[in-house]
Protein backbone atom coordinates (compact mmCIF):
# COMPACT_ATOMS: atom_id res chain seq x y z
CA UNK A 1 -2.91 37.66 17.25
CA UNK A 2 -4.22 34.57 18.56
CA UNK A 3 -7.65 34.73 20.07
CA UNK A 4 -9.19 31.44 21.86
CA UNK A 5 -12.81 32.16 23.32
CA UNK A 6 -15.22 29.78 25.24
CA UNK A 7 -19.05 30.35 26.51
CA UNK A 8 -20.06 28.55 29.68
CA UNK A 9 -23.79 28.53 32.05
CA UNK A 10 -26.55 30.76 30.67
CA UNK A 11 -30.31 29.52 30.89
CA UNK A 12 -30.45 28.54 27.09
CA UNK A 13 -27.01 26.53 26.81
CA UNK A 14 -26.29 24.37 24.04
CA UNK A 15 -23.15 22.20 23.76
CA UNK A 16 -22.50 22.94 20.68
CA UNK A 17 -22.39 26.81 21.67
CA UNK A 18 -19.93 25.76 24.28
CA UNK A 19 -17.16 24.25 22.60
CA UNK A 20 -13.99 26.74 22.77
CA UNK A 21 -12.51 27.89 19.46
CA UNK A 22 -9.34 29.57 18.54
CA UNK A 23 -8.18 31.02 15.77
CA UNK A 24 -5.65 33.36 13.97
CA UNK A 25 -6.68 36.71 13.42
CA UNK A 26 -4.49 36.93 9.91
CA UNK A 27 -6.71 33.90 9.15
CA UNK A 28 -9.72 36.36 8.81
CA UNK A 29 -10.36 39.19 6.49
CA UNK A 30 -7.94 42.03 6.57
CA UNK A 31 -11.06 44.34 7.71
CA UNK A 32 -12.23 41.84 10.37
CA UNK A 33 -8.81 41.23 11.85
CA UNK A 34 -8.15 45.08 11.81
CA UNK A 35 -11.73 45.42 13.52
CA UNK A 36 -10.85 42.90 16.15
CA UNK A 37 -7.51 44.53 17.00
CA UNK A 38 -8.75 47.80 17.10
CA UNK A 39 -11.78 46.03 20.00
CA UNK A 40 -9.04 44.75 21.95
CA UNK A 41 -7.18 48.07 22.26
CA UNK A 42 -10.48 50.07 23.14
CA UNK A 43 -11.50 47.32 25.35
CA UNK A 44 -8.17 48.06 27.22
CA UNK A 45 -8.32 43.79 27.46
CA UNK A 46 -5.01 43.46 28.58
CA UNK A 47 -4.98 45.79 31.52
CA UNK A 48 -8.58 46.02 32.56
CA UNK A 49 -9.45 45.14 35.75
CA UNK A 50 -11.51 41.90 36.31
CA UNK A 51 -15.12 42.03 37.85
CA UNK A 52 -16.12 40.19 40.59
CA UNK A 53 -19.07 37.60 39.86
CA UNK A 54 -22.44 39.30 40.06
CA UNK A 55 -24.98 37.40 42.34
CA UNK A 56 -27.41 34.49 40.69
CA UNK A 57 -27.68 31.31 38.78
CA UNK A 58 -27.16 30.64 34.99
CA UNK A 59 -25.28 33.54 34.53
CA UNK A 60 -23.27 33.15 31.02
CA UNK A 61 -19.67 33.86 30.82
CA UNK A 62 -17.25 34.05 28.51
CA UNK A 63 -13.99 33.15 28.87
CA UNK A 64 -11.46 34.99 26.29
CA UNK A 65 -7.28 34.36 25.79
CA UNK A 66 -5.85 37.08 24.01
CA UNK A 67 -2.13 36.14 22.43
CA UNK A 68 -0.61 39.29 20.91
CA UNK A 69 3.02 38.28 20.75
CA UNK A 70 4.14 40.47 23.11
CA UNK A 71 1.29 39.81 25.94
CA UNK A 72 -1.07 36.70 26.62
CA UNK A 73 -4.05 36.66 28.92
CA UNK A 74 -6.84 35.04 29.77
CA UNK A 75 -10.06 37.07 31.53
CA UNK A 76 -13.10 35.55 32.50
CA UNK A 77 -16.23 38.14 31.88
CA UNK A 78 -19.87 37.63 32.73
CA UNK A 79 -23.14 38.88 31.69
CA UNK A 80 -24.27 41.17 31.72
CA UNK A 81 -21.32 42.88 30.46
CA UNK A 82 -21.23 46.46 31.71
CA UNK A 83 -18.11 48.18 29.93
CA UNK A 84 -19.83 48.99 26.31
CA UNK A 85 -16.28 48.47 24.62
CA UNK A 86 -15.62 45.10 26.16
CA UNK A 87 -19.18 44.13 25.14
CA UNK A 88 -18.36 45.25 21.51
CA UNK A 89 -14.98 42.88 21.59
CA UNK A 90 -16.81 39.99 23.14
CA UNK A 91 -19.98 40.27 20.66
CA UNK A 92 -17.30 40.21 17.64
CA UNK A 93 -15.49 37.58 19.03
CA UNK A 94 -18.53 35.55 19.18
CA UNK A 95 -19.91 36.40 15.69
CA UNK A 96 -16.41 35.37 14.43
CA UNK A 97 -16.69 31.87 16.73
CA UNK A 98 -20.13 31.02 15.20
CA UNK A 99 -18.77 31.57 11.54
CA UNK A 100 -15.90 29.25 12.27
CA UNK A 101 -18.34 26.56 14.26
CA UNK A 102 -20.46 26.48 10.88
């Protein structure tokens, strides 16, 4: 599974922060890449349904590509993040983007 993730806006945004990564989940740990697939079936990422932008300025989103073999999609999702099990996937996603940015 191929995941590519970028963070855009936010009051606090650095450009280092912002640059997109991607990476390989077999690249990872065998736990972490087992803990990321299992996120992206309980987020339900590849058939949930998009939100609409929330009113005000600054608001950070992230914007994640999911490649699975089988299915590919992009959603953008903004904070806050409502759905507790999207907010899980995104939060490991970018814990697994700051390792690889270090």
């Amino acid at each position: 599974m191929r995941i590519a993730f970028r963070m855009d806006g936010g009051i606090a945004s650095f450009p280092a922060l912002r640059r997109p990564v991607t990476f390989e989940c077999d690249a990872l740990s065998p736990e972490r890449s087992a803990r990321l697939k299992a996120l992206v079936d309980d987020a339900r990422f590849f058939t949930a349904a998009p939100r609409p932008p929330g009113p005000g300025a600054d608001r950070r989103t992230y914007t994640v590509e999911i490649d699975d073999g089988a299915r590919c999609r992009t959603l953008t999702v903004e904070e806050p993040v409502g759905d507790a099990a999207m907010r899980a996937l995104i939060d490991e996603i970018r814990d697994c983007a700051r390792t690889l940015r270090a």
